[in-house]
Protein backbone atom coordinates (compact mmCIF):
# COMPACT_ATOMS: atom_id res chain seq x y z
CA UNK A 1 -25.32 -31.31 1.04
CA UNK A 2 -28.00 -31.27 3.27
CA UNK A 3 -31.94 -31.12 1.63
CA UNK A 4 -32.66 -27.72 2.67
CA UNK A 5 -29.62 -26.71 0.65
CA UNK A 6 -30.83 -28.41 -2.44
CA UNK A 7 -33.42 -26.83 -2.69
CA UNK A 8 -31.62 -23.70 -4.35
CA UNK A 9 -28.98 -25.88 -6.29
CA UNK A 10 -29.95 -27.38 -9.72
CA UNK A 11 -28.69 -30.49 -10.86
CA UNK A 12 -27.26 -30.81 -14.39
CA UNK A 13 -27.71 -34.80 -14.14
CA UNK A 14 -31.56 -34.30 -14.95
CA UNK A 15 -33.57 -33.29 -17.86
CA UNK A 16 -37.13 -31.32 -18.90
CA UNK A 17 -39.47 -31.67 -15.49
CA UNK A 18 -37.22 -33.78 -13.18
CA UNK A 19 -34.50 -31.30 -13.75
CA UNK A 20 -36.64 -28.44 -13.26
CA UNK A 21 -38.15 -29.84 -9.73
CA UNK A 22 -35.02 -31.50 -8.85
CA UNK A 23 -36.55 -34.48 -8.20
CA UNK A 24 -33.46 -36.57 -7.28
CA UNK A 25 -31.82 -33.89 -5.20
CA UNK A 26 -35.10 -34.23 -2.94
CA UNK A 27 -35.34 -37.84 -3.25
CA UNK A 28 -38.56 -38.37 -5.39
CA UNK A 29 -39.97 -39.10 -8.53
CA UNK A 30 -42.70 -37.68 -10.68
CA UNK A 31 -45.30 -40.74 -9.69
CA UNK A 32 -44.39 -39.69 -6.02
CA UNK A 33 -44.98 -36.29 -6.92
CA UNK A 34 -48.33 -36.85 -8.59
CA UNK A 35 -49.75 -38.73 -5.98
CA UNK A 36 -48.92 -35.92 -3.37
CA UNK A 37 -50.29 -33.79 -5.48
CA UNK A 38 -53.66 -35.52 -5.70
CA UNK A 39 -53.47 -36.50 -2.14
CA UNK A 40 -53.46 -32.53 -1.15
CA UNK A 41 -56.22 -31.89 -3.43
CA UNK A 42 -58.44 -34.52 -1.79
CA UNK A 43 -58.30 -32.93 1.87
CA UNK A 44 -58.57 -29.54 0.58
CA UNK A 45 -61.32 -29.73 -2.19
CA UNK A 46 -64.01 -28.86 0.16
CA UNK A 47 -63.41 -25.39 0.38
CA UNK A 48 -64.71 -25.13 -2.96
CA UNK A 49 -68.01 -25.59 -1.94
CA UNK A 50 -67.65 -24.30 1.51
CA UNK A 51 -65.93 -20.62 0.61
CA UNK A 52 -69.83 -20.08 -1.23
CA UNK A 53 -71.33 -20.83 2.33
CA UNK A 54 -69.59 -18.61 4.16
CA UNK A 55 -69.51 -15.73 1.71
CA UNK A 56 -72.13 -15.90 -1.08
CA UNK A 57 -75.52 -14.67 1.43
CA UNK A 58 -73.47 -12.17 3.23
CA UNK A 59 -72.39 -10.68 -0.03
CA UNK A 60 -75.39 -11.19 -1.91
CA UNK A 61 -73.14 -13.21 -4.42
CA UNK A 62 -74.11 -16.42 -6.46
CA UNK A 63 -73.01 -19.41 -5.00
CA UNK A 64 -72.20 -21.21 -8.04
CA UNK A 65 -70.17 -18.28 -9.29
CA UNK A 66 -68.28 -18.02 -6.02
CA UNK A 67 -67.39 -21.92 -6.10
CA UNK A 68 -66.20 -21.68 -9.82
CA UNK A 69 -64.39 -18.84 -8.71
CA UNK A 70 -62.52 -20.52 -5.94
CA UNK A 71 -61.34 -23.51 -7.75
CA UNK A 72 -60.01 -21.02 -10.41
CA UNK A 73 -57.95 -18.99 -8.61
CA UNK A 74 -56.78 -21.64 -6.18
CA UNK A 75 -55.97 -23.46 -9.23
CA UNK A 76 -53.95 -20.86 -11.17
CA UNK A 77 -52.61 -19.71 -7.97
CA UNK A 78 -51.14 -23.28 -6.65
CA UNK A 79 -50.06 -23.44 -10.27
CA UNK A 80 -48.00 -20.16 -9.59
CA UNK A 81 -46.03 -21.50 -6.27
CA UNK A 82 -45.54 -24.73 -7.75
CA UNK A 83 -43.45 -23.34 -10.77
CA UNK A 84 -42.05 -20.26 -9.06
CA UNK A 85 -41.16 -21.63 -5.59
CA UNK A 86 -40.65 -25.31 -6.26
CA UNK A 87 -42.26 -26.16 -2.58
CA UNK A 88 -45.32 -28.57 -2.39
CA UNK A 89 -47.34 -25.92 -1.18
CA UNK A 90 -51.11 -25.33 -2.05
CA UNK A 91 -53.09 -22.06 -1.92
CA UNK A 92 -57.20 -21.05 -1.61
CA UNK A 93 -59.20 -19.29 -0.17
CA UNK A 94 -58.32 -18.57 3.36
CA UNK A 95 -60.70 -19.46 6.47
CA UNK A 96 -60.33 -16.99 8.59
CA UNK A 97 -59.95 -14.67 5.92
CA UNK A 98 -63.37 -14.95 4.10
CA UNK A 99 -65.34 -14.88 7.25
CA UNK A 100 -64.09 -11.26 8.00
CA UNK A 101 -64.88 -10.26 4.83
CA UNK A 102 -68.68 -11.99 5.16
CA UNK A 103 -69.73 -10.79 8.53
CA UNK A 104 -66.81 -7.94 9.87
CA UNK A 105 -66.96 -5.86 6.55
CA UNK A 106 -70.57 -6.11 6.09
CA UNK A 107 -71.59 -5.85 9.52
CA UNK A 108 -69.35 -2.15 8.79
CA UNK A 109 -71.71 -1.13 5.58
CA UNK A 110 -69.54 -2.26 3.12
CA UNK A 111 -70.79 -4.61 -0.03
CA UNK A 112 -69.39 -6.91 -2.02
CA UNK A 113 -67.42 -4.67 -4.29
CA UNK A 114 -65.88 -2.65 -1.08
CA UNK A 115 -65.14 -5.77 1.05
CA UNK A 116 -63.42 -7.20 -1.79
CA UNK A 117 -61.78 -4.31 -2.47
CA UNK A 118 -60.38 -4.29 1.30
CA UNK A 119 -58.58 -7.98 0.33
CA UNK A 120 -57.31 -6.13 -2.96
CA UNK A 121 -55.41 -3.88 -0.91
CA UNK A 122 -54.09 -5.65 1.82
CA UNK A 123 -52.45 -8.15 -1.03
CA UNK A 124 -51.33 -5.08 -2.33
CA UNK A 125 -50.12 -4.12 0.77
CA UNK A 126 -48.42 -7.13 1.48
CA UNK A 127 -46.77 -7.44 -1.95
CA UNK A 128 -45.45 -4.21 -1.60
CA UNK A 129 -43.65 -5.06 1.77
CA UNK A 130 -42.71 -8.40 0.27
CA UNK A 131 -40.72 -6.39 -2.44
CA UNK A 132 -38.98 -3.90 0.00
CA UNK A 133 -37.97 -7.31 2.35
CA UNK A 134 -40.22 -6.15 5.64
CA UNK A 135 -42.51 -8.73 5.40
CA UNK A 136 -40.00 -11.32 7.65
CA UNK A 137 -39.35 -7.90 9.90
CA UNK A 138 -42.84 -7.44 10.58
CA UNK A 139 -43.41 -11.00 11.52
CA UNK A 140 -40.48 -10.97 13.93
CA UNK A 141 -42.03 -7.86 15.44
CA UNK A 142 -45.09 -9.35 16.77
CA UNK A 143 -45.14 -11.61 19.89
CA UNK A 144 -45.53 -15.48 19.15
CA UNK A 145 -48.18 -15.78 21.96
CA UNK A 146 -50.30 -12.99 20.24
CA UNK A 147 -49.72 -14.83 16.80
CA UNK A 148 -50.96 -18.10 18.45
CA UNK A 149 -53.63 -16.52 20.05
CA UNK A 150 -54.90 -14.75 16.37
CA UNK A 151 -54.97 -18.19 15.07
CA UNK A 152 -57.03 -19.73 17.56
CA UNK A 153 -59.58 -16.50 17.93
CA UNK A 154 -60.23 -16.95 14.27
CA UNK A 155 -60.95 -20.86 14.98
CA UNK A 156 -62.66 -20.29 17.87
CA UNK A 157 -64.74 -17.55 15.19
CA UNK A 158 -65.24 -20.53 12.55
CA UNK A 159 -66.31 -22.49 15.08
CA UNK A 160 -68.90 -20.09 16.07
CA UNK A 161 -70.10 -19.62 12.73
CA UNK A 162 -70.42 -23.85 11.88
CA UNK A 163 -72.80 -24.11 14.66
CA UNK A 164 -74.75 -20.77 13.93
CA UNK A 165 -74.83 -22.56 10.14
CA UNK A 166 -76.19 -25.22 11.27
CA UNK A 167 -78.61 -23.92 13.41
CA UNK A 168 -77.75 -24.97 16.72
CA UNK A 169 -76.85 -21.85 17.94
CA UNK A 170 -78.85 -18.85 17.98
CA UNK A 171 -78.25 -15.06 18.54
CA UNK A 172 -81.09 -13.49 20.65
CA UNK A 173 -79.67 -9.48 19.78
CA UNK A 174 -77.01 -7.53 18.19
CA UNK A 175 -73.97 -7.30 20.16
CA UNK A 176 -73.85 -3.45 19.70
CA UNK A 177 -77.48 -3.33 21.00
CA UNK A 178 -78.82 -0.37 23.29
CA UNK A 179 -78.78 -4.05 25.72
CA UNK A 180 -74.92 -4.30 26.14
CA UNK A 181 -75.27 -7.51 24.50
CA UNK A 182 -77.67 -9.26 26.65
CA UNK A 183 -81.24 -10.03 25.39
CA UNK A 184 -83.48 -11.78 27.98
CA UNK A 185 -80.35 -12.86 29.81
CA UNK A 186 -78.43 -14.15 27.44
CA UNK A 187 -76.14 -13.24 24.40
CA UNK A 188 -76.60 -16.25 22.37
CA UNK A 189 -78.81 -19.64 23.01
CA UNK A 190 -78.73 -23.18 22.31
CA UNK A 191 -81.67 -24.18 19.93
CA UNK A 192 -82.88 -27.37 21.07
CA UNK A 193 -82.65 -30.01 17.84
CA UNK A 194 -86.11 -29.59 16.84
CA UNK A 195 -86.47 -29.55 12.86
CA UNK A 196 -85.06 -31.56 10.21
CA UNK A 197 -82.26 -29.11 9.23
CA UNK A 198 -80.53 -29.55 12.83
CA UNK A 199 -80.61 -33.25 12.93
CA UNK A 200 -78.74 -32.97 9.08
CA UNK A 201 -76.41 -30.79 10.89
CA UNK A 202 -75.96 -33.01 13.37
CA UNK A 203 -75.69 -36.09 11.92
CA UNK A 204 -73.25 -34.58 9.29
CA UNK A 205 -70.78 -33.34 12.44
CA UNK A 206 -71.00 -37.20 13.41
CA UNK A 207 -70.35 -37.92 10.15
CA UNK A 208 -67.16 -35.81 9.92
CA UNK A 209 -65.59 -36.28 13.10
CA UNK A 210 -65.47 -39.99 12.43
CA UNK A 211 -64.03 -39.96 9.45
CA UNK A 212 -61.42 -37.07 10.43
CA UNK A 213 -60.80 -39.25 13.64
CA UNK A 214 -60.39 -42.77 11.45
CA UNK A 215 -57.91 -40.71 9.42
CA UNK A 216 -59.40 -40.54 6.22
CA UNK A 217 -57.55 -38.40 3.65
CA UNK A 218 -60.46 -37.13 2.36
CA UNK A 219 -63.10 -36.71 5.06
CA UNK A 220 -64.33 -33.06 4.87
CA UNK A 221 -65.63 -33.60 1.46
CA UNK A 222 -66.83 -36.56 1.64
CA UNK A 223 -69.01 -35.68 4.61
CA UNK A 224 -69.83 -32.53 2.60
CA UNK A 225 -71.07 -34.90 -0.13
CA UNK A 226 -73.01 -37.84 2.34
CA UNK A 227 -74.50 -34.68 3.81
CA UNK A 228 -75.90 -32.86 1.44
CA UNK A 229 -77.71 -36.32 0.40
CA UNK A 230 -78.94 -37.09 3.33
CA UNK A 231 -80.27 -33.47 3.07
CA UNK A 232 -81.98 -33.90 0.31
CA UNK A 233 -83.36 -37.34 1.00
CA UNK A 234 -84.85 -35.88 4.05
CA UNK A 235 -86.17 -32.85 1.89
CA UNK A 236 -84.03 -30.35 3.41
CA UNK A 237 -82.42 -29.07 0.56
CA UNK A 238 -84.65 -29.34 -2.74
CA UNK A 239 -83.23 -29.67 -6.33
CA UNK A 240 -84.36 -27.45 -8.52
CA UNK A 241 -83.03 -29.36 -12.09
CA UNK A 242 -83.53 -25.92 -13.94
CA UNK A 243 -80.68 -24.08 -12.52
CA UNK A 244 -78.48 -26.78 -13.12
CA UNK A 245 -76.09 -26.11 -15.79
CA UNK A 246 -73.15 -27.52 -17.57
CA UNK A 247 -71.26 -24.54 -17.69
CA UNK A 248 -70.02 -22.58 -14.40
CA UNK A 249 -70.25 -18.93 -13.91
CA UNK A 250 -67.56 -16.57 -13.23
CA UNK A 251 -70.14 -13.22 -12.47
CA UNK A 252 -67.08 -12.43 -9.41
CA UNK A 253 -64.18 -12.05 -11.49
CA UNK A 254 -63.01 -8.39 -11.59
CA UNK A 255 -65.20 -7.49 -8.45
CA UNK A 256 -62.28 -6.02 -6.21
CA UNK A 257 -61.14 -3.97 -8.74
CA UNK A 258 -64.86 -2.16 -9.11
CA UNK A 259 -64.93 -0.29 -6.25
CA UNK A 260 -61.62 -1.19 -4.17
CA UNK A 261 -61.49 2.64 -1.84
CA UNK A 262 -65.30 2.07 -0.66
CA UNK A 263 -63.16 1.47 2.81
CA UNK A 264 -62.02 4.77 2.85
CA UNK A 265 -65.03 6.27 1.97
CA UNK A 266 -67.74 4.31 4.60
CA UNK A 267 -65.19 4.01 7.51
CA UNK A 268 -62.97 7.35 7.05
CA UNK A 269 -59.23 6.79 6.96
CA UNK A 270 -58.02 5.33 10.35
CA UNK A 271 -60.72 2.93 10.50
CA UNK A 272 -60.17 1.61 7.23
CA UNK A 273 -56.39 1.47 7.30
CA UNK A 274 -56.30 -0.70 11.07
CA UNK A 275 -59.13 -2.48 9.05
CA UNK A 276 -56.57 -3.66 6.32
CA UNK A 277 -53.90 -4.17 8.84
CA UNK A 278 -55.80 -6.29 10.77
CA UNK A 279 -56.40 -8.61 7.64
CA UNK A 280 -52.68 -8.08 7.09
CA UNK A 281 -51.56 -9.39 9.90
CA UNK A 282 -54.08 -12.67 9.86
CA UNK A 283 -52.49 -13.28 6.49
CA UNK A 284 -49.06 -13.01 7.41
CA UNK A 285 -49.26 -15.05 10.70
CA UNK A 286 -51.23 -18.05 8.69
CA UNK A 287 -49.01 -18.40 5.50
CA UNK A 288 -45.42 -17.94 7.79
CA UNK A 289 -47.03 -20.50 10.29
CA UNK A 290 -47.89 -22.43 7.70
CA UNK A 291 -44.63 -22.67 5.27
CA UNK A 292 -42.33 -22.74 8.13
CA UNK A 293 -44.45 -25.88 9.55
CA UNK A 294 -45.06 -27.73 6.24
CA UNK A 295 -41.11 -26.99 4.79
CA UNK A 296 -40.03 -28.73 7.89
CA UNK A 297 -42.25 -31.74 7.86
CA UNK A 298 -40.54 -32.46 4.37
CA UNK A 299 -36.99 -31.76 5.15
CA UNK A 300 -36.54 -28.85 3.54
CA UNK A 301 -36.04 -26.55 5.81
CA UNK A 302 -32.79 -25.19 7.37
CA UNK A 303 -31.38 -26.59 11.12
CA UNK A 304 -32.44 -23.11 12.81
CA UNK A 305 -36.49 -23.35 11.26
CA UNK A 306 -35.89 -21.05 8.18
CA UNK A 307 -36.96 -21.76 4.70
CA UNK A 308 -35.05 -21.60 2.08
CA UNK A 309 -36.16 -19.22 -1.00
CA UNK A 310 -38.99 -17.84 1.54
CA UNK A 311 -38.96 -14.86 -0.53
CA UNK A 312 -40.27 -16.75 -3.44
CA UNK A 313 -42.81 -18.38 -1.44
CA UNK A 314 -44.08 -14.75 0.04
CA UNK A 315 -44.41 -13.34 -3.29
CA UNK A 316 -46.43 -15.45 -4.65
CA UNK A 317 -48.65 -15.80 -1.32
CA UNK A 318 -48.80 -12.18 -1.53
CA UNK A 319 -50.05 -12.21 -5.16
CA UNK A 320 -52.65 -14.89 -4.21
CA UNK A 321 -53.91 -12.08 -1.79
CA UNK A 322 -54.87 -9.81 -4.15
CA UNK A 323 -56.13 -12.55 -7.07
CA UNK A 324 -58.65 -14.12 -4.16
CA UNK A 325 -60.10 -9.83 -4.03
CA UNK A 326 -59.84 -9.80 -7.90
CA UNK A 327 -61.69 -12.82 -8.37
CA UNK A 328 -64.01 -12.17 -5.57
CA UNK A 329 -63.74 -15.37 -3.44
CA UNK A 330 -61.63 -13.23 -0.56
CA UNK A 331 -58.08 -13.67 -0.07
CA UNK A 332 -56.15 -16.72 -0.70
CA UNK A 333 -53.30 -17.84 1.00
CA UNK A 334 -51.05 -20.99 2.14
CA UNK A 335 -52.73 -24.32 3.42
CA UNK A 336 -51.75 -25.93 5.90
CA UNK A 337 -53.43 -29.35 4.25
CA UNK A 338 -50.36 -29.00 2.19
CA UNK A 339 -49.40 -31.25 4.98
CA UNK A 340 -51.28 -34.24 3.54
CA UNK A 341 -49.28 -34.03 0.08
CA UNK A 342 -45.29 -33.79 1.97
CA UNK A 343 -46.94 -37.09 3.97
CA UNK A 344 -47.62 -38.94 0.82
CA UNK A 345 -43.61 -37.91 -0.30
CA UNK A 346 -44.38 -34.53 -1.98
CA UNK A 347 -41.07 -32.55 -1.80
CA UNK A 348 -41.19 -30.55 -5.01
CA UNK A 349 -43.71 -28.04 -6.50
CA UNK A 350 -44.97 -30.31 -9.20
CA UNK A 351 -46.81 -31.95 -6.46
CA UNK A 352 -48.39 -28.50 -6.27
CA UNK A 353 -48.61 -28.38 -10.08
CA UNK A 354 -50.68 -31.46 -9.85
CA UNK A 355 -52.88 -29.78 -7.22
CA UNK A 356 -53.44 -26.86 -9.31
CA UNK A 357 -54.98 -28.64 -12.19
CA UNK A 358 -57.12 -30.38 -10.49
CA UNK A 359 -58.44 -27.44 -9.05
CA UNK A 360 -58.86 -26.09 -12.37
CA UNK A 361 -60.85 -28.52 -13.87
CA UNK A 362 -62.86 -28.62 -10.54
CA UNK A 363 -64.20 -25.59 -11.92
CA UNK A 364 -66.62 -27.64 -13.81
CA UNK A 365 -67.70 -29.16 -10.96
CA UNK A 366 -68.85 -25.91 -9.45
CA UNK A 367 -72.81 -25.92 -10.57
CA UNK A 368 -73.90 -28.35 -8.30
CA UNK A 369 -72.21 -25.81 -5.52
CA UNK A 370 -76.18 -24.14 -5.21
CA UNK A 371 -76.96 -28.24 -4.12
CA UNK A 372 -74.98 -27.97 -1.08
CA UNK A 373 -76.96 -26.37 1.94
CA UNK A 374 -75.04 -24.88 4.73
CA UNK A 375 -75.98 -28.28 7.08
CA UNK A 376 -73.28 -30.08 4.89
CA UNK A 377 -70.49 -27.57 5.15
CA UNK A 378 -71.27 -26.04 8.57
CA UNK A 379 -69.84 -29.45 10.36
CA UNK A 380 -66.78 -28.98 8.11
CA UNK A 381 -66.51 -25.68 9.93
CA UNK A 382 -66.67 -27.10 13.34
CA UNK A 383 -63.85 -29.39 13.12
CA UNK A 384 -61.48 -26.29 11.07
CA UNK A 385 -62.20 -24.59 13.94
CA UNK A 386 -61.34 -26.92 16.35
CA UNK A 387 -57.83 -27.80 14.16
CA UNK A 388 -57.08 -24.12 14.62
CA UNK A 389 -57.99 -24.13 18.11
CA UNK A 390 -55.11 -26.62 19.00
CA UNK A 391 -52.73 -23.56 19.05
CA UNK A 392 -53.80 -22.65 22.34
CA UNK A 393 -51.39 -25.35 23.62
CA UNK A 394 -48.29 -23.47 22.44
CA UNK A 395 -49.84 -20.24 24.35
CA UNK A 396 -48.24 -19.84 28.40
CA UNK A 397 -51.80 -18.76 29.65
CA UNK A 398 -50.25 -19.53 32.96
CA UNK A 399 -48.64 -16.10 33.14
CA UNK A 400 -50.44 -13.03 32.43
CA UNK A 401 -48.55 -10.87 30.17
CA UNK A 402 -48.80 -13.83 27.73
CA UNK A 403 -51.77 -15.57 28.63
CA UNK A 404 -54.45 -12.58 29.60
CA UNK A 405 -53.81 -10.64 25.98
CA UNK A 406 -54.12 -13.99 24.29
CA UNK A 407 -57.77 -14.79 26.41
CA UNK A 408 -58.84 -11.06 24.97
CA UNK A 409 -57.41 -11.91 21.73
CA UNK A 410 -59.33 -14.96 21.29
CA UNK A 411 -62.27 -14.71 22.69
CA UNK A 412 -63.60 -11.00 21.16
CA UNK A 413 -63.18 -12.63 18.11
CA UNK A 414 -66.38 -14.79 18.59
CA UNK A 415 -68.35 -12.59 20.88
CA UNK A 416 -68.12 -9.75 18.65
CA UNK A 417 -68.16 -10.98 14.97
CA UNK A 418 -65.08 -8.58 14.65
CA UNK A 419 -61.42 -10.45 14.01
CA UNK A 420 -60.06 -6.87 14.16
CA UNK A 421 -61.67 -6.34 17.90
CA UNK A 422 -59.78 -9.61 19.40
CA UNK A 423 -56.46 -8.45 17.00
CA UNK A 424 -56.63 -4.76 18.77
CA UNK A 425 -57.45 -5.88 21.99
CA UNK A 426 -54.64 -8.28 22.31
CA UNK A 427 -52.21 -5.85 21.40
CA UNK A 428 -53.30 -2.75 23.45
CA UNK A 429 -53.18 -5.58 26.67
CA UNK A 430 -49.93 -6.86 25.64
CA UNK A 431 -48.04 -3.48 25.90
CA UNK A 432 -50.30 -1.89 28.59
CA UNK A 433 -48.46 -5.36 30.81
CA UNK A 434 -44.86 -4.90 29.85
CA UNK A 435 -45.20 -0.95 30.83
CA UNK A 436 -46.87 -1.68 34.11
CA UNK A 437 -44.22 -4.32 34.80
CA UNK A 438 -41.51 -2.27 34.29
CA UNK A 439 -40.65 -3.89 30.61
CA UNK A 440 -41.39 -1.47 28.27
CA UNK A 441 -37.98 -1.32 26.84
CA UNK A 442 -38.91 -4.69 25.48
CA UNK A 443 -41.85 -3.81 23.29
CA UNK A 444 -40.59 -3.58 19.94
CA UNK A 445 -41.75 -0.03 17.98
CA UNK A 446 -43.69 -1.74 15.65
CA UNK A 447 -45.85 -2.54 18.60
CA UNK A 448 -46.34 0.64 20.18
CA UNK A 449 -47.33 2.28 17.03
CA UNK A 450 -49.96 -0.10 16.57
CA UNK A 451 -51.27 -0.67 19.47
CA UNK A 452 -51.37 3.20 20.09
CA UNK A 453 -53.16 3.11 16.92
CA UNK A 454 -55.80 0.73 17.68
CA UNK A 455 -56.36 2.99 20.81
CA UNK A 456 -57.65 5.77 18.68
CA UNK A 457 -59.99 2.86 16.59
CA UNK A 458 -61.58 2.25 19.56
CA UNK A 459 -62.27 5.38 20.62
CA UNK A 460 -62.99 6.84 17.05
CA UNK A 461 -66.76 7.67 17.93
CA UNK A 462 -65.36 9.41 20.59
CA UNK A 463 -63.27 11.61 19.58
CA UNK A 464 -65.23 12.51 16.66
CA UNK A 465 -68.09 13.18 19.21
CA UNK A 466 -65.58 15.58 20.54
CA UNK A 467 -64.68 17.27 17.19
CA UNK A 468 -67.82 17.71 16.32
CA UNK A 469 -68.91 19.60 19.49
């Protein structure tokens, strides 16, 4: 019996935990299992303090709040596919995710209550076509050079925004400006390192791209941490000891639910429903990429790529979706640091058990969140990005109905601030190519619908112009 097929078959050798993980049918035991589980925690504890960064300001949300927030969902959440899926996968808040929801839904007029409510319904969304089994159909639907190329738009987009955080880049105008984008010349400038804040930022990027390149299992948040000192040694970030507290704050829970249809209302229909299918898709492509990639790393995956009990794993992906809107820290969804834990010999979801507990009582660690300045986290962005970036290796840029909807795809992303630009561009290229090449027979339906509907989101204004007149 091979591992992938043991993953469904119980054993009736074991007892209490070891029988329900099947340890020895995946070759492991519970100390393996806990270390994985710690291991995976280590590289992925810094988005606790980084989600706040990216988020809180744009959001006008509490930093603090937003950090206890994001251990507690992530926690209950990793919990969740631990026990339900038995894989050693671990869940949070998505990058990629939460910077749509900071700079593309506010930059559209929504607030915090309607941006959240936006992640609410795509999980919803995505449950629902969990349920009905079109989830895998969708995927299967989409190119795999436009799904690479989503990935590494959004990293290239992270990127962006870790050197904008950290002040090295600047933006001179609006790209919507009555300018076309162009303010003296240029979109966007280097700043020339010139005040304390930018040499923190730079030294911290030094900071984390040795440790990531020395291999150290826990280098994002450490760097966070030796950051953020340095910071405040060199009295760029003060402490204040009065808003220090013991306890954390949860002031986000419940705010998707509080106004989840402001979408509809700010943005009118279409808008808002490409809007949520945008997001859709970024969450499907990341958690499928992700499972498929960490399930075979541990051997327990099947001989053709597919996971056994996927369904299991979607559900509860999906449901993280719309707990990450609930709980107002933005969607959460599969991590690819799960990695780190099937490396140490994590092949069961107790490893992600383990995870999830630690997450939870990294809630209390959440108040010194409002210590962190961006400097600290914005390097941790940089190298995300740049992880996401390797992608563009899988992509054949070399021929043009591939490679020239992929280039749109990824680089509108950052230019724009919009992931749903880059998503719509890509897709409207890709099937404008295969009909000029005399392929169209091989666009799937799916694809014409949607890119047929991002045709009318583009031109929106103008036919509304038109209406109107």
């Amino acid at each position: 019996m091979s591992t992938a097929e043991a993953v469904q078959r119980p054993s009736r050798r074991e007892g209490g935990l070891a029988a329900y993980f099947r340890f020895a049918e995946r070759g492991t035991t519970l100390g393996t299992e806990a270390r994985a589980g710690l291991t995976t925690f280590m590289v992925m504890a810094y988005i606790i303090f980084l989600n706040g960064n990216i988020i809180a300001k744009p959001l006008g949300l509490d930093p603090v709040a937003v950090a206890a927030g994001t251990a507690l969902i992530a926690g209950i959440m990793t919990i969740a596919m631990g026990v339900v899926a038995n894989y050693p996968f671990a869940l949070a808040a998505g990058l990629g995710i939460n910077a749509i929801v900071a700079f593309s839904l506010t930059a559209q007029g929504l607030d915090a209550k309607g941006a959240m409510g936006v992640i609410v319904l795509e999980g919803l969304v995505i449950t629902a076509l969990v349920l009905v089994g079109l989830r895998e159909r969708i995927m299967d639907a989409v190119p795999l050079s436009l799904k690479r190329s989503i990935g590494v738009g959004i990293g290239l987009f992270i990127l962006f925004i870790g050197f904008a955080n950290g002040g090295l880049i600047v933006s001179n105008c609006a790209p919507d400006s009555a300018t076309l984008g162009f303010c003296n010349g240029t979109l966007v400038t280097m700043s020339f390192p010139t005040h304390p804040g930018q040499f923190v930022f730079l030294l911290g990027l030094a900071i984390t791209f040795i440790l990531y390149a020395r291999r150290i299992k826990a280098a994002l948040i450490i760097s966070i941490f030796v950051t953020t000192i340095i910071a405040i040694l060199a009295g760029v970030q003060t402490v204040d000891t009065s808003k220090l507290v013991i306890s954390p704050s949860f002031s986000t829970i419940g705010l998707g639910l509080q106004d989840p249809f402001q979408v509809f209302a700010k943005l009118g229909a279409l808008t808002a429903v490409l809007t949520i299918f945008a997001i859709m898709l970024t969450d499907f492509f990341d958690t499928m990429g992700t499972a498929t990639g960490v399930a075979a790393e541990a051997g327990l995956a099947r001989e053709d790529g597919s996971v056994p009990g996927i369904g299991r794993v979607l559900m509860v992906d999906s449901v993280a979706a719309i707990a990450g809107g609930f709980g107002g820290v933005s969607s959460n969804t599969t991590y690819i640091e799960s990695a780190a834990g099937v490396a140490e010999g994590g092949r069961t979801g107790f490893a992600s058990v383990v995870t999830g507990i630690l997450f939870l009582l990294a809630v209390f660690l959440s108040p010194i969140a409002g210590l962190i300045p961006s400097q600290a986290t914005a390097p941790a962005l940089v190298l995300v990005g740049y992880l996401m970036f390797t992608l563009v290796k899988d992509i054949p840029v070399g021929d043009i109905e591939d490679g020239l909807p992929a280039l749109l795809t990824m680089i509108l992303m950052p230019l724009t601030y919009d992931i749903t630009v880059g998503i719509g561009a890509g897709f409207i290229t890709w099937v404008l190519l295969k009909v000029v090449r005399g392929k169209a027979g091989l666009v799937h339906p799916l694809m014409w619908v949607v890119s047929i509907a991002f045709v009318v989101f583009f031109a929106n204004s103008w036919i509304q112009s038109v209406l109107v007149k």
